[in-house]
PDB file of N, CA and C in Angstrom:
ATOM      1  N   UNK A   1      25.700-195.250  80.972  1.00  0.00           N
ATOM      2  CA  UNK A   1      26.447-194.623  79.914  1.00  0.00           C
ATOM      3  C   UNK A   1      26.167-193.129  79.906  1.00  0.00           C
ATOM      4  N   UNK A   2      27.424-192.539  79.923  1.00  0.00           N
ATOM      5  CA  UNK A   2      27.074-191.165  80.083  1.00  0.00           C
ATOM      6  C   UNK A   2      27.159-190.556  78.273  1.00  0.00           C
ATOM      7  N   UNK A   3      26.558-189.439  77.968  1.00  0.00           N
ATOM      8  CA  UNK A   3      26.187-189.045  76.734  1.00  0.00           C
ATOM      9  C   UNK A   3      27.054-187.626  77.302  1.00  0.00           C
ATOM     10  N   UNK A   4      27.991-186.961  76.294  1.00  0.00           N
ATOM     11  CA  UNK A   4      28.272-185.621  76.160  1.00  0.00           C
ATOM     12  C   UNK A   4      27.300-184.619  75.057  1.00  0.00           C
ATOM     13  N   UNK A   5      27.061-183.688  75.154  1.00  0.00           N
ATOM     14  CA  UNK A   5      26.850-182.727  74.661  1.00  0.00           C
ATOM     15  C   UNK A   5      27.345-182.550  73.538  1.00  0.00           C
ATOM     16  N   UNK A   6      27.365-182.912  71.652  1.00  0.00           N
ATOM     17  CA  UNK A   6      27.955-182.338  70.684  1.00  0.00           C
ATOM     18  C   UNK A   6      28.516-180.760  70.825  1.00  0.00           C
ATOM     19  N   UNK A   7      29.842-180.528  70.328  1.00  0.00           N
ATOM     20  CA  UNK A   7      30.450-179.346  70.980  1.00  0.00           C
ATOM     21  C   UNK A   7      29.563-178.079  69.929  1.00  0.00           C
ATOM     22  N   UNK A   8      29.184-176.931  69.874  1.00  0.00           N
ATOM     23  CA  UNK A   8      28.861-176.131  69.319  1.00  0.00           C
ATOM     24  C   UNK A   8      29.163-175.813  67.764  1.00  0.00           C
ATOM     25  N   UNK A   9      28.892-176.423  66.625  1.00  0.00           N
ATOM     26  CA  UNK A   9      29.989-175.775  65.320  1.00  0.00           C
ATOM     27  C   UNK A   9      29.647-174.578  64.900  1.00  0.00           C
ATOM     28  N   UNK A  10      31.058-174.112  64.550  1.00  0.00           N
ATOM     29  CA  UNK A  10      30.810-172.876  63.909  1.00  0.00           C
ATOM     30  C   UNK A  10      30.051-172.771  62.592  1.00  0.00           C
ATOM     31  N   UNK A  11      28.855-171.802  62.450  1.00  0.00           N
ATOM     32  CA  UNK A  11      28.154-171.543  61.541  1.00  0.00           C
ATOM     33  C   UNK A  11      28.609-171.278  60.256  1.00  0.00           C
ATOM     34  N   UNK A  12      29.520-170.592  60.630  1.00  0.00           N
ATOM     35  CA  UNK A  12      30.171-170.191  59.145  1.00  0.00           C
ATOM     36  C   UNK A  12      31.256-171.464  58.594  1.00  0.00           C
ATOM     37  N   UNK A  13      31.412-172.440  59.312  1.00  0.00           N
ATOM     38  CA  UNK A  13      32.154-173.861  58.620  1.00  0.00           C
ATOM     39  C   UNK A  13      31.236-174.367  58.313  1.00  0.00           C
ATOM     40  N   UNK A  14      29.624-174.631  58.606  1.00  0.00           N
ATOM     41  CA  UNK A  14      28.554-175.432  58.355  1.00  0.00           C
ATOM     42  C   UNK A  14      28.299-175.037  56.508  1.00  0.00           C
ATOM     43  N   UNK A  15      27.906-173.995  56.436  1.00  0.00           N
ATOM     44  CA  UNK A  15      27.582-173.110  55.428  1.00  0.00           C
ATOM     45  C   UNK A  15      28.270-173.056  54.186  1.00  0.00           C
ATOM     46  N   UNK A  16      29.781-173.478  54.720  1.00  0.00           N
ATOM     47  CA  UNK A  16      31.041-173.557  53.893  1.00  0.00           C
ATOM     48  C   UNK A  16      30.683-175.008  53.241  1.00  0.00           C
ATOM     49  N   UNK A  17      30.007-176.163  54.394  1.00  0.00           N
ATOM     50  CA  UNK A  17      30.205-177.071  53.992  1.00  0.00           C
ATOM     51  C   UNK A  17      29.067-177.671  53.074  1.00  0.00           C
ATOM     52  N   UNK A  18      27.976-177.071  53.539  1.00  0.00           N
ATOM     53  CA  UNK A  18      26.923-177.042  52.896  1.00  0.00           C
ATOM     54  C   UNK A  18      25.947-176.389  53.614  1.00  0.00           C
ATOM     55  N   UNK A  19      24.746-176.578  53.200  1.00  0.00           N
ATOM     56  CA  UNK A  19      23.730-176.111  54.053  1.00  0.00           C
ATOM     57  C   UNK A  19      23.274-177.054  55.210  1.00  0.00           C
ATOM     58  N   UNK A  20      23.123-176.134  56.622  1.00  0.00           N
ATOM     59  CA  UNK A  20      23.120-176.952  57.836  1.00  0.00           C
ATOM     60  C   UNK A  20      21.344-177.236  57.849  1.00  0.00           C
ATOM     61  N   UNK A  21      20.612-178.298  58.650  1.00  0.00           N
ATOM     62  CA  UNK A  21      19.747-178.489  59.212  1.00  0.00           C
ATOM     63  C   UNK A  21      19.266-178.239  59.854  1.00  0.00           C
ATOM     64  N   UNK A  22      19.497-177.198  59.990  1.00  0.00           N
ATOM     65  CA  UNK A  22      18.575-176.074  61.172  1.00  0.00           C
ATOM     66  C   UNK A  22      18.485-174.269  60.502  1.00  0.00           C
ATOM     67  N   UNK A  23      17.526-174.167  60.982  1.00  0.00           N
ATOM     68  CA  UNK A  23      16.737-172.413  60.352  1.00  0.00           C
ATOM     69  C   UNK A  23      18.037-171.960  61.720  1.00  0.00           C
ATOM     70  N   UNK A  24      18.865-170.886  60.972  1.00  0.00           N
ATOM     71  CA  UNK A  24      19.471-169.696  62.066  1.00  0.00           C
ATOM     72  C   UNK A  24      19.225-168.773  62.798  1.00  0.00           C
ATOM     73  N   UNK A  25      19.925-168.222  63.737  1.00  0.00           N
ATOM     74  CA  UNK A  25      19.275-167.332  64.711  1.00  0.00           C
ATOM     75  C   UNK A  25      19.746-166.024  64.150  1.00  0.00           C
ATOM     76  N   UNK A  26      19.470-165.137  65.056  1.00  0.00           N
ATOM     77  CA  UNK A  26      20.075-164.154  64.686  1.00  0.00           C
ATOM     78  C   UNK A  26      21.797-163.641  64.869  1.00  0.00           C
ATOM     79  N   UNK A  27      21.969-164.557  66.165  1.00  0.00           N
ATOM     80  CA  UNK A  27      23.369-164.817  66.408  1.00  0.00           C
ATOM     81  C   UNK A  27      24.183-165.197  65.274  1.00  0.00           C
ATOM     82  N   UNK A  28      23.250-166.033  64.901  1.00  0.00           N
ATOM     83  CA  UNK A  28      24.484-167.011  64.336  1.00  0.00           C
ATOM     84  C   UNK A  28      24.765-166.224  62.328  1.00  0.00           C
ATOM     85  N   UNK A  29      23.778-165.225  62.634  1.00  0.00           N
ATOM     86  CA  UNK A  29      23.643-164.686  61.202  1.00  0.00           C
ATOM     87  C   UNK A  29      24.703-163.540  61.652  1.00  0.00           C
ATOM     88  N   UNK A  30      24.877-163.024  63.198  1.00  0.00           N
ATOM     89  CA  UNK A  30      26.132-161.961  63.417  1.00  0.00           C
ATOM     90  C   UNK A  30      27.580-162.398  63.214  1.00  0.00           C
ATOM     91  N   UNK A  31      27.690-164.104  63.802  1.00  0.00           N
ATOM     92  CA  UNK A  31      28.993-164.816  63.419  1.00  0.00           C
ATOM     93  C   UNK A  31      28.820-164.752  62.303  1.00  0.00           C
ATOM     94  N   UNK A  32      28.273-165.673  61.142  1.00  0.00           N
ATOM     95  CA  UNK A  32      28.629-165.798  59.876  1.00  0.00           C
ATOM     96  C   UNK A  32      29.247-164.508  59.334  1.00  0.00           C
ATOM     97  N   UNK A  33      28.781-162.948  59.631  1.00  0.00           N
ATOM     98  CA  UNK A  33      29.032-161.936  58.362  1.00  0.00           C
ATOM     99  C   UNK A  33      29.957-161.333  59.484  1.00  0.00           C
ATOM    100  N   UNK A  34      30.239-161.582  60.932  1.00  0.00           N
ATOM    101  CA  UNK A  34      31.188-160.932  61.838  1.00  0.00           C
ATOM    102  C   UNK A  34      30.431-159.492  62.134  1.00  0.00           C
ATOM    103  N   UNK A  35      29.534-159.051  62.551  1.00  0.00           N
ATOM    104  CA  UNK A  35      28.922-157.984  62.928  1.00  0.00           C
ATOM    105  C   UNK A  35      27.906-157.928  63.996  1.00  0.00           C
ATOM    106  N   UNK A  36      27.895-157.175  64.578  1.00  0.00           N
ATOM    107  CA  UNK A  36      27.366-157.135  65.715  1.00  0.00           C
ATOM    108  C   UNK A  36      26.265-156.606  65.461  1.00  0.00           C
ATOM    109  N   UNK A  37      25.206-158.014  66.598  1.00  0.00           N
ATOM    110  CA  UNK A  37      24.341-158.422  66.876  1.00  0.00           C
ATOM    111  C   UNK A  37      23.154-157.218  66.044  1.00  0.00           C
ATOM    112  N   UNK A  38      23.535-156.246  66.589  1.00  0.00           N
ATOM    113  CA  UNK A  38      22.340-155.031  66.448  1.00  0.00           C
ATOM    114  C   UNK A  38      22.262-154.425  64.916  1.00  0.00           C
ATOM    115  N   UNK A  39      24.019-154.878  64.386  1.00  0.00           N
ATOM    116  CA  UNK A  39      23.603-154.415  63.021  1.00  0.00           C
ATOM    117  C   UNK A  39      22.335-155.630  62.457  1.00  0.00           C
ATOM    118  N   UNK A  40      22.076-156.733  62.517  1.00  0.00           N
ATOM    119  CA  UNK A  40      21.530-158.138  62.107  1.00  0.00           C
ATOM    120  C   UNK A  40      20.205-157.526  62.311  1.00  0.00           C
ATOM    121  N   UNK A  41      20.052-156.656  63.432  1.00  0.00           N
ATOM    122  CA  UNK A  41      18.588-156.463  63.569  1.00  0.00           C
ATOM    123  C   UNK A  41      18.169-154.903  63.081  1.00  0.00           C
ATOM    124  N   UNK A  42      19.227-153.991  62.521  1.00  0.00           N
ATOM    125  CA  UNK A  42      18.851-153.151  61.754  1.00  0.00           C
ATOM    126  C   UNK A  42      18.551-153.512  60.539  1.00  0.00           C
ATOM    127  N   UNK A  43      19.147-154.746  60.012  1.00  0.00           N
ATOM    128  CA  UNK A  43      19.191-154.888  58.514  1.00  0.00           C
ATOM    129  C   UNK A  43      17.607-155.500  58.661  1.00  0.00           C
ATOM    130  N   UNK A  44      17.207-156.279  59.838  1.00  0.00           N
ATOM    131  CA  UNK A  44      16.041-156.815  59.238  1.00  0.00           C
ATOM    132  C   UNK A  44      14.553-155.398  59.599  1.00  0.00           C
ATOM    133  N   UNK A  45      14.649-154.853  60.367  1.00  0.00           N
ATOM    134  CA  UNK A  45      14.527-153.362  60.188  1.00  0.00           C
ATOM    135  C   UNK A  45      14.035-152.516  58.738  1.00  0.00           C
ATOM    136  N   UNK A  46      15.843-152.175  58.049  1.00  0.00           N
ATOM    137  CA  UNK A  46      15.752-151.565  57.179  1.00  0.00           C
ATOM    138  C   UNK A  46      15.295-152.992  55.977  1.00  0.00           C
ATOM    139  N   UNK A  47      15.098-153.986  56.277  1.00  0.00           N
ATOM    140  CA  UNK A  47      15.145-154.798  54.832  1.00  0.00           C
ATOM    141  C   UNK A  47      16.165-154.870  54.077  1.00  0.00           C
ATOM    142  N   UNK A  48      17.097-154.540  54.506  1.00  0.00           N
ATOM    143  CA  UNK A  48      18.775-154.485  53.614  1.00  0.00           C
ATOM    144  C   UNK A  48      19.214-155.849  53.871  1.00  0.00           C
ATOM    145  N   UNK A  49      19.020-157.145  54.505  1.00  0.00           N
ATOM    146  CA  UNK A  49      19.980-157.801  55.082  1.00  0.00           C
ATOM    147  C   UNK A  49      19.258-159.224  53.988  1.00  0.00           C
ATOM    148  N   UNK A  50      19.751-160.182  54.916  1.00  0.00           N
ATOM    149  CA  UNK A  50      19.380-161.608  54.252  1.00  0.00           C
ATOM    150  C   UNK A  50      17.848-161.400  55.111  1.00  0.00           C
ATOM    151  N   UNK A  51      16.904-162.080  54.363  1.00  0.00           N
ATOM    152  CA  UNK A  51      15.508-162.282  54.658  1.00  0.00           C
ATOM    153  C   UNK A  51      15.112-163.352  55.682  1.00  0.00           C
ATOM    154  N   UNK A  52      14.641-163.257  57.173  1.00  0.00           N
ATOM    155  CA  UNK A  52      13.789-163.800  58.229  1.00  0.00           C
ATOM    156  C   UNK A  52      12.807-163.478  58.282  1.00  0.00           C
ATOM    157  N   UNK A  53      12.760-164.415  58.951  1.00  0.00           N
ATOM    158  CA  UNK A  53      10.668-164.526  59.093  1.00  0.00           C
ATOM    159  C   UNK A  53      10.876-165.359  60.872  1.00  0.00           C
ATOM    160  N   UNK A  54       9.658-164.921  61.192  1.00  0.00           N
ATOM    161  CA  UNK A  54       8.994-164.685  62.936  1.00  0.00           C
ATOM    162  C   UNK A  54       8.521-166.276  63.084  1.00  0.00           C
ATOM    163  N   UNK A  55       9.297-166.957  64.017  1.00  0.00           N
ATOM    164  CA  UNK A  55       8.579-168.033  64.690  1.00  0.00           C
ATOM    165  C   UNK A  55       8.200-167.754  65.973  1.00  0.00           C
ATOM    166  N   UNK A  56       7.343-167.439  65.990  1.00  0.00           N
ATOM    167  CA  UNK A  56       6.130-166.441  67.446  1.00  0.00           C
ATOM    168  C   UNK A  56       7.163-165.507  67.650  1.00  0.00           C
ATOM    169  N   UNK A  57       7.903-165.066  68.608  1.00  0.00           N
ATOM    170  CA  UNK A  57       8.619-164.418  68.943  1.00  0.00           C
ATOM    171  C   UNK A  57       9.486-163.896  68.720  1.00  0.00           C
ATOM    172  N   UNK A  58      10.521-165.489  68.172  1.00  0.00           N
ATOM    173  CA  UNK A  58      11.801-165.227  67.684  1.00  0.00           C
ATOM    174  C   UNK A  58      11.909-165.424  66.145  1.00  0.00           C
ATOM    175  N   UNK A  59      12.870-164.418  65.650  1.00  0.00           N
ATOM    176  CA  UNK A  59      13.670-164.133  64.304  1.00  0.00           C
ATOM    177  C   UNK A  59      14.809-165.723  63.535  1.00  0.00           C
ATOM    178  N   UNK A  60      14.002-166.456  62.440  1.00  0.00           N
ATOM    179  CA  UNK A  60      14.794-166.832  61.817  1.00  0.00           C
ATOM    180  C   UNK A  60      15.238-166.785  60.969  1.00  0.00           C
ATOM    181  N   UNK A  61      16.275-167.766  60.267  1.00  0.00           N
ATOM    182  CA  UNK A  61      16.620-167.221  58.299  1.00  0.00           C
ATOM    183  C   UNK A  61      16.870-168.861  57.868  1.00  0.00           C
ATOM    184  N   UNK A  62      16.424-169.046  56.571  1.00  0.00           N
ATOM    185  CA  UNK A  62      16.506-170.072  56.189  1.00  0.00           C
ATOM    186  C   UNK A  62      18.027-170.061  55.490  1.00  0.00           C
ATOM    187  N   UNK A  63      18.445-171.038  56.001  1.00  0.00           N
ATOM    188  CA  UNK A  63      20.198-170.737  54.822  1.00  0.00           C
ATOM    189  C   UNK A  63      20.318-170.991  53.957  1.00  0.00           C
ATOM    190  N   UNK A  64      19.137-171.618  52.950  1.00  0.00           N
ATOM    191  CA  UNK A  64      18.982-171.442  51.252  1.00  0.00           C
ATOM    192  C   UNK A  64      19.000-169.981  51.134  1.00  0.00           C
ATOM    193  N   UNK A  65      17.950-168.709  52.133  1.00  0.00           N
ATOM    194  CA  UNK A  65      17.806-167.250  51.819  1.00  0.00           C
ATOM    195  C   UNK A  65      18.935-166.560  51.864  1.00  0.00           C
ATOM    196  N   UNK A  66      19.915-167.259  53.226  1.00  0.00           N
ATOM    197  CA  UNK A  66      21.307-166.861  53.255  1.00  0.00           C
ATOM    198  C   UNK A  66      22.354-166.420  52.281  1.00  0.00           C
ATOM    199  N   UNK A  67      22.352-167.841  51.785  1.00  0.00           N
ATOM    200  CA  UNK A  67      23.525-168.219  50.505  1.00  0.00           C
ATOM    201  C   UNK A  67      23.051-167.362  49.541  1.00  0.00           C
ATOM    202  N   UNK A  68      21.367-167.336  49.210  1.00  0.00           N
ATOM    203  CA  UNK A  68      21.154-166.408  47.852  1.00  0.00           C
ATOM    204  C   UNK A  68      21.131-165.054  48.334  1.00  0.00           C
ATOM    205  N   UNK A  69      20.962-164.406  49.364  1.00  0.00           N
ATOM    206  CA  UNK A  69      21.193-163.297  49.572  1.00  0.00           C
ATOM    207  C   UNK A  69      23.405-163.296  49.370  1.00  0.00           C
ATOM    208  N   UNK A  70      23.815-163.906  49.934  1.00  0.00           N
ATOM    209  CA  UNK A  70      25.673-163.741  49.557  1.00  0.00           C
ATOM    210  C   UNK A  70      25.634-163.357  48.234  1.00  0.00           C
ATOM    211  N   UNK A  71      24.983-164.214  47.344  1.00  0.00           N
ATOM    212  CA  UNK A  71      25.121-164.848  45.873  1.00  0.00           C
ATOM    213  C   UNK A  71      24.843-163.709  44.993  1.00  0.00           C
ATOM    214  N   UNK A  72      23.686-163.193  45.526  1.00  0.00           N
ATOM    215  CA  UNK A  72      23.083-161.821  44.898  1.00  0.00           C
ATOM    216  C   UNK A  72      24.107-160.869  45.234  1.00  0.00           C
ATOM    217  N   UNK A  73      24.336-160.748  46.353  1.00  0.00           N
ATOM    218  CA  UNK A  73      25.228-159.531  46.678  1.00  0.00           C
ATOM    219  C   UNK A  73      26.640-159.524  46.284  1.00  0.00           C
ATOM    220  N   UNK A  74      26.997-160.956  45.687  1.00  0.00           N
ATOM    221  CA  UNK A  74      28.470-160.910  45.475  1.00  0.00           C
ATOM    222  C   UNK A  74      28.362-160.533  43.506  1.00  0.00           C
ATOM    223  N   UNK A  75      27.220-161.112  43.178  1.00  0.00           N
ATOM    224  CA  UNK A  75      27.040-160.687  41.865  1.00  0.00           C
ATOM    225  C   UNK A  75      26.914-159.315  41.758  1.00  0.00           C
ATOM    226  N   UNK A  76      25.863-158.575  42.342  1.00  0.00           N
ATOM    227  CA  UNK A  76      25.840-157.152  42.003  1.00  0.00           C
ATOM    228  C   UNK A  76      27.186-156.556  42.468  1.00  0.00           C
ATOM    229  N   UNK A  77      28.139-156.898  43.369  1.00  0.00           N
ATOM    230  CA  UNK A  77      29.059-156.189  43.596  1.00  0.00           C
ATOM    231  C   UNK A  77      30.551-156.264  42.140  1.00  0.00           C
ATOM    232  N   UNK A  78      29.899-157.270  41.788  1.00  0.00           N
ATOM    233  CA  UNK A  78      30.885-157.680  39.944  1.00  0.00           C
ATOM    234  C   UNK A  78      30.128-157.050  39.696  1.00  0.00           C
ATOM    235  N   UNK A  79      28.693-156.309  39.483  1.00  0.00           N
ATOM    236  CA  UNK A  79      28.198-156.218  38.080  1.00  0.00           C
ATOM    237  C   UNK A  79      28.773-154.806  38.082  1.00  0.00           C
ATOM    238  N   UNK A  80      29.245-153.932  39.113  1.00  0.00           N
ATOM    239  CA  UNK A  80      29.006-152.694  39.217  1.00  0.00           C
ATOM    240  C   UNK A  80      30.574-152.168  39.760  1.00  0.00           C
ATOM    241  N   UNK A  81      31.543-153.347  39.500  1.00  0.00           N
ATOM    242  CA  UNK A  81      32.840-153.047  38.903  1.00  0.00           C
ATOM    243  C   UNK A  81      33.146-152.926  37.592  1.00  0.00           C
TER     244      UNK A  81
END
């Protein structure tokens, strides 16, 4: 019996649908907001962006930090209309 490969889903339908089961990359934090790659790693840089943290090497984000970073940012952007 041969087994295929589950096809790739898009991050930003996961997110929509709920929160996915897996910590994100940094990629997948450039799909979700559509920006390239390098802005993802200025924001974590400047501290402006959604909040990751270092598994040895590599950069993740939890997508509870995700959603409340949107959540925050979509509120302050009402509060300050």
């Amino acid at each position: 019996m041969s087994r295929t490969a589950p096809a790739q889903s898009d991050p930003r339908a996961t997110l929509r649908g709920g929160l996915p089961d897996r910590y994100l990359t940094p990629d997948d934090i450039a799909v979700i907001f559509g920006v390239p790659l390098e802005t993802v790693y200025q924001w974590r840089k400047k501290r402006t962006g959604p909040p990751g943290f270092r598994v040895g090497k590599h950069v993740r984000y939890d997508p509870a930090d995700v959603r409340a970073y949107v959540t925050q940012r979509k509120n302050g952007d009402q509060a300050a209309a």
